[in-house]
N, C-alpha and C. Protein backbone atom coordinates (compact mmCIF):
# COMPACT_ATOMS: atom_id res chain seq x y z
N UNK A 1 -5.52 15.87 3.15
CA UNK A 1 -4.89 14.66 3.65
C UNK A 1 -5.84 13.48 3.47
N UNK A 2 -5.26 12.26 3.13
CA UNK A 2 -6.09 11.40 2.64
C UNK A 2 -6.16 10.34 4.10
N UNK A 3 -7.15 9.44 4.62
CA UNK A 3 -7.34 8.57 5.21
C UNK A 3 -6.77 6.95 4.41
N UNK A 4 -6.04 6.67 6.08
CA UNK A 4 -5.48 5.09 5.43
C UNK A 4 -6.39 4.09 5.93
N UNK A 5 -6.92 3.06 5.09
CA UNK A 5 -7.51 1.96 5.80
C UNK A 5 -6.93 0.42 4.96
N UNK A 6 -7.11 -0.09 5.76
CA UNK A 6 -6.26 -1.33 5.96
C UNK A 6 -7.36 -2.56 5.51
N UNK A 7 -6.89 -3.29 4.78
CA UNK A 7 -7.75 -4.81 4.33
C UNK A 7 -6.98 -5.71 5.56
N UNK A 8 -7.65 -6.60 6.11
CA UNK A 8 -7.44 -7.84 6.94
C UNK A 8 -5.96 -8.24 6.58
N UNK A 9 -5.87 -8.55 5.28
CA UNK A 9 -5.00 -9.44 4.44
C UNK A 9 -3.33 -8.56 5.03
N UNK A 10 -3.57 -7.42 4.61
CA UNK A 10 -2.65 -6.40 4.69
C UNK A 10 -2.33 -5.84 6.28
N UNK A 11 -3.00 -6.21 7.32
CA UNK A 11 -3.01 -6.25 8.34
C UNK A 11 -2.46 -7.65 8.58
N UNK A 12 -2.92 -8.52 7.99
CA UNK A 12 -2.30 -10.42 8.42
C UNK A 12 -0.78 -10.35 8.41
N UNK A 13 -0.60 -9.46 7.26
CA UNK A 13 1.28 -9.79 6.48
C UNK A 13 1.71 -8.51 7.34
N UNK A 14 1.64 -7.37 7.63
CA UNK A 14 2.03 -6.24 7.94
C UNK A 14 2.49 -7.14 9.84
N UNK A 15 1.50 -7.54 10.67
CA UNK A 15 2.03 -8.39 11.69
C UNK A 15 3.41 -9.50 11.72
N UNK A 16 3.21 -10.13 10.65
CA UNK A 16 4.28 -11.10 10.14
C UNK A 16 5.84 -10.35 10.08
N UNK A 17 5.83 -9.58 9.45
CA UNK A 17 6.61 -8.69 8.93
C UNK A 17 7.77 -8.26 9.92
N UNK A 18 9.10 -8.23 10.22
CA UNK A 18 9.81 -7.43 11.03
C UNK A 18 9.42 -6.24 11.37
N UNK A 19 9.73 -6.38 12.68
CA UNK A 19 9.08 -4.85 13.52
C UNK A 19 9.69 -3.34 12.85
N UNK A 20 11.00 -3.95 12.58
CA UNK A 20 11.98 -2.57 11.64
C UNK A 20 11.33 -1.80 10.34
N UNK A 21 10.79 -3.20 9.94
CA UNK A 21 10.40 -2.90 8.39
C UNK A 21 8.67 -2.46 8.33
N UNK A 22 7.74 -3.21 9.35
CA UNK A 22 6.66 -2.69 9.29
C UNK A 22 6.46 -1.11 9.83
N UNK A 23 7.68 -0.61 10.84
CA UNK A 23 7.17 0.83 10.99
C UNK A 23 7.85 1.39 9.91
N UNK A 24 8.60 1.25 9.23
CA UNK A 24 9.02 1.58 7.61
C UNK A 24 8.01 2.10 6.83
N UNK A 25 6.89 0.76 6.85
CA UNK A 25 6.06 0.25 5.77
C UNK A 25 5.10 1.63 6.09
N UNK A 26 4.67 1.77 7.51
CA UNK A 26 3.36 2.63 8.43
C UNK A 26 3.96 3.81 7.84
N UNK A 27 5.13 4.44 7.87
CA UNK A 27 5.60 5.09 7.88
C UNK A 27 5.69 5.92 6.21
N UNK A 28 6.10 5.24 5.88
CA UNK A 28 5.86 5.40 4.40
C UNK A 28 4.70 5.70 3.67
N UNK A 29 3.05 4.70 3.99
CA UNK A 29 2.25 5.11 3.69
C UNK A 29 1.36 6.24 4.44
N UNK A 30 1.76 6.70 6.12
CA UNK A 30 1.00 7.98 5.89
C UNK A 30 1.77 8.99 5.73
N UNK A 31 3.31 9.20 5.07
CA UNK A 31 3.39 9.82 4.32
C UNK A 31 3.16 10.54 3.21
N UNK A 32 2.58 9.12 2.60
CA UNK A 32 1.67 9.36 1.10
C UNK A 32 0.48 9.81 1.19
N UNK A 33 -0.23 9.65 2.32
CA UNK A 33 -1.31 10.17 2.88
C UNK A 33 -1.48 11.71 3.50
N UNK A 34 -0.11 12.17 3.54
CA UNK A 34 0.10 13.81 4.14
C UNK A 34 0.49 14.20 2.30
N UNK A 35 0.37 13.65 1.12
CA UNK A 35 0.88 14.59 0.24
C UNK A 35 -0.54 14.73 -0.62
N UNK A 36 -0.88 16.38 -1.34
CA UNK A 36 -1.55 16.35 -1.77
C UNK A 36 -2.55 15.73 -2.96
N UNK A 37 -1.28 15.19 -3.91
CA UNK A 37 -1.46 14.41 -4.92
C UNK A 37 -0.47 12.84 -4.76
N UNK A 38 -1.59 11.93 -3.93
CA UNK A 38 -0.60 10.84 -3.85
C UNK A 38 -0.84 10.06 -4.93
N UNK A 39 -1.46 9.57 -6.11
CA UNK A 39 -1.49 8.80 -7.33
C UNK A 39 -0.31 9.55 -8.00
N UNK A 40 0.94 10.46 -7.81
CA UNK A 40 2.23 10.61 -8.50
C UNK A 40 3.17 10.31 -7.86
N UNK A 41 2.75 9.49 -6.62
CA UNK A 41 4.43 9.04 -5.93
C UNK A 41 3.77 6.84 -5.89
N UNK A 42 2.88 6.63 -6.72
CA UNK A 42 2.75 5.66 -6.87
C UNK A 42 2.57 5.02 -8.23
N UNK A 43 2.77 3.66 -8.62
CA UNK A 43 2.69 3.03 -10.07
C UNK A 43 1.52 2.24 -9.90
N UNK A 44 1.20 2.59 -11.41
CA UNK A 44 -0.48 1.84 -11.93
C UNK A 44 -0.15 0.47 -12.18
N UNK A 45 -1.01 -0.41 -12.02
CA UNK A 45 -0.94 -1.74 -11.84
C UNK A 45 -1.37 -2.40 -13.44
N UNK A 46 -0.71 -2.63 -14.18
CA UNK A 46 -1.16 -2.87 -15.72
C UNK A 46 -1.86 -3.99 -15.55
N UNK A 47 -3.43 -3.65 -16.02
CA UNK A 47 -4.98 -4.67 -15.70
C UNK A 47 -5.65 -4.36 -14.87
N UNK A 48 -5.22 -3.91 -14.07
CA UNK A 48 -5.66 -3.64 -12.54
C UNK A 48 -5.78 -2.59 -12.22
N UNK A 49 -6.85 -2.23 -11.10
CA UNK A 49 -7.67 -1.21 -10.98
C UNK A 49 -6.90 -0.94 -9.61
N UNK A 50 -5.52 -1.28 -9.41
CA UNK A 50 -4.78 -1.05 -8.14
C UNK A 50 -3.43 -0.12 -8.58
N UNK A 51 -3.04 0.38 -7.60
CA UNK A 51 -1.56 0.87 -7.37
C UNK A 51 -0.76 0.55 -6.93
N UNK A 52 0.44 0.56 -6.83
CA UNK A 52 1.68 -0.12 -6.13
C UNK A 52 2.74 0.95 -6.19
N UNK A 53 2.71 0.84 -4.24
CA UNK A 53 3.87 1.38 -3.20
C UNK A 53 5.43 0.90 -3.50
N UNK A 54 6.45 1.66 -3.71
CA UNK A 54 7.54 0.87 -3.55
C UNK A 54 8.43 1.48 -2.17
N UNK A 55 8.18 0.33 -0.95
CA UNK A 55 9.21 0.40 0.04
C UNK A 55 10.16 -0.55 0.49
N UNK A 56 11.43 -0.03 -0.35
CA UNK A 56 12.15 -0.90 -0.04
C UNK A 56 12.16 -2.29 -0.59
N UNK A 57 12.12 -3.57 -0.27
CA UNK A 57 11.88 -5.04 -1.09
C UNK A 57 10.27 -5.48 -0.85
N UNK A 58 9.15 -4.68 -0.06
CA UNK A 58 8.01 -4.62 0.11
C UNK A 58 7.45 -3.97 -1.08
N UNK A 59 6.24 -4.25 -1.49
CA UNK A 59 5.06 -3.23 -2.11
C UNK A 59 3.86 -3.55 -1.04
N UNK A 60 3.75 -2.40 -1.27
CA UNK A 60 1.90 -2.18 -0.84
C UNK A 60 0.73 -2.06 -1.66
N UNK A 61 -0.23 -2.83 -2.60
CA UNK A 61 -0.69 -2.72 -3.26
C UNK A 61 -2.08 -1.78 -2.61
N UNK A 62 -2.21 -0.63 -3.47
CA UNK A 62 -3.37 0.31 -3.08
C UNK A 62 -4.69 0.54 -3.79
N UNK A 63 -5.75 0.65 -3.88
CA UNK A 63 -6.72 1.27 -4.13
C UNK A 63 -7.05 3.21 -3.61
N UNK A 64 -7.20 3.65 -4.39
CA UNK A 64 -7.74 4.93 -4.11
C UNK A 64 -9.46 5.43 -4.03
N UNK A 65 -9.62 5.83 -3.37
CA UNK A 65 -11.22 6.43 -3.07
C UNK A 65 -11.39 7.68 -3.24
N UNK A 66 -11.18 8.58 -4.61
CA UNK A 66 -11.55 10.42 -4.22
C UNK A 66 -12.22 10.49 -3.76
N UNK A 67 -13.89 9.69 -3.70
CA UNK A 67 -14.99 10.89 -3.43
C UNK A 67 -14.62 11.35 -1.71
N UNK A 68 -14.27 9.75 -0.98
CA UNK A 68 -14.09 10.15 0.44
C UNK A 68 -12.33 10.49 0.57
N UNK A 69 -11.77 10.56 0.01
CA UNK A 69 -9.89 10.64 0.29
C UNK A 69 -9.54 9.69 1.35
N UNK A 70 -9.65 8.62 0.77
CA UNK A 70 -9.29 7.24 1.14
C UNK A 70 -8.10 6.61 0.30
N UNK A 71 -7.39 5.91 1.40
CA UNK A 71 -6.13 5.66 0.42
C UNK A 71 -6.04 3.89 1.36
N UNK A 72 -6.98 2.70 0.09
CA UNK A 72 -7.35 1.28 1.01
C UNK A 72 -6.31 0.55 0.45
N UNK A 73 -5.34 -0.21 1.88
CA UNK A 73 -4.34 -0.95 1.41
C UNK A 73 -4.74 -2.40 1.27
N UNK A 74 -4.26 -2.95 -0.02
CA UNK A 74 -4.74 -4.31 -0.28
C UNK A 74 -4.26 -5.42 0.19
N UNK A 75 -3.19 -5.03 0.21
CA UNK A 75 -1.98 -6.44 0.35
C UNK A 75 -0.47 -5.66 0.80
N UNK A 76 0.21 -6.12 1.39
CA UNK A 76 1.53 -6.00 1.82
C UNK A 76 2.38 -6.95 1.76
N UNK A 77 3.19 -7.34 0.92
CA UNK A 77 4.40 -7.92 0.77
C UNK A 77 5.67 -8.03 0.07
N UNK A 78 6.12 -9.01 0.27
CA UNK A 78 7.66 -9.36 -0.68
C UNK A 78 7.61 -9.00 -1.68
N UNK A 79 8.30 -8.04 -2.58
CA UNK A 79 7.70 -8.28 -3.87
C UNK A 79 7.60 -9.21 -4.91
N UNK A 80 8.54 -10.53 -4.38
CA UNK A 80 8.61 -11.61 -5.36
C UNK A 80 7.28 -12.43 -4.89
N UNK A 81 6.16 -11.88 -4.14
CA UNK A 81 5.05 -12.80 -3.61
C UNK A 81 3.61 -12.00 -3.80
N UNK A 82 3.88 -10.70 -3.26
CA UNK A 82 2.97 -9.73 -3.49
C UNK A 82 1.83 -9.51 -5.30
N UNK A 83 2.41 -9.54 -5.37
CA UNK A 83 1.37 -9.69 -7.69
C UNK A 83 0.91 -10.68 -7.71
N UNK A 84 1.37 -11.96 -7.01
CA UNK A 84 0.76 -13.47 -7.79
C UNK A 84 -0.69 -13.69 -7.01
N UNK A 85 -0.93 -12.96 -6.18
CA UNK A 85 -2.47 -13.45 -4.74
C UNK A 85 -3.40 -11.95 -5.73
N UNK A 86 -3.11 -11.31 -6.68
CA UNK A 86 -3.60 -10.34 -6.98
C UNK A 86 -4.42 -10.96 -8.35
N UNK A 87 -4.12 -11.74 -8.98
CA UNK A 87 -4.46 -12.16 -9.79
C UNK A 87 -5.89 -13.42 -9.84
């Protein structure tokens, strides 16, 4: 099982967020965090050394850590808003 940790940023927007949709969001990623191989229920970020969650009209942009099984969330949002602060 992998550990979730949270960037500020992704904690800032995850507050913002409807209460419905952020336990969605929680919900969703330690899901991905109870499966053994979570880099196959997520998409590679073309350039980028990130991954991207799809829940719902949200992404969660991720970083992965093997050596410790860390799974660090970058950003949380809209997806028409979420890619452009990544760049």
């Amino acid at each position: 099982m992998f550990q979730i940790e949270y960037s500020s940023a992704a904690l800032r927007n995850l507050k913002h967020i409807q209460k419905e949709d952020s336990v969605r969001i929680i919900s969703a990623l330690e899901e991905l965090a109870g499966e053994p191989d979570p880099i196959r229920h997520v998409k590679k970020l073309r350039g980028l050394p990130f991954y991207s969650l799809r829940i719902g009209n949200y992404r969660a942009v991720l970083a992965f850590r093997r050596g410790v099984l860390v799974i660090f969330v970058i950003d949380i949002d809209r997806r028409n808003t979420v890619y452009r602060r990544l760049k």
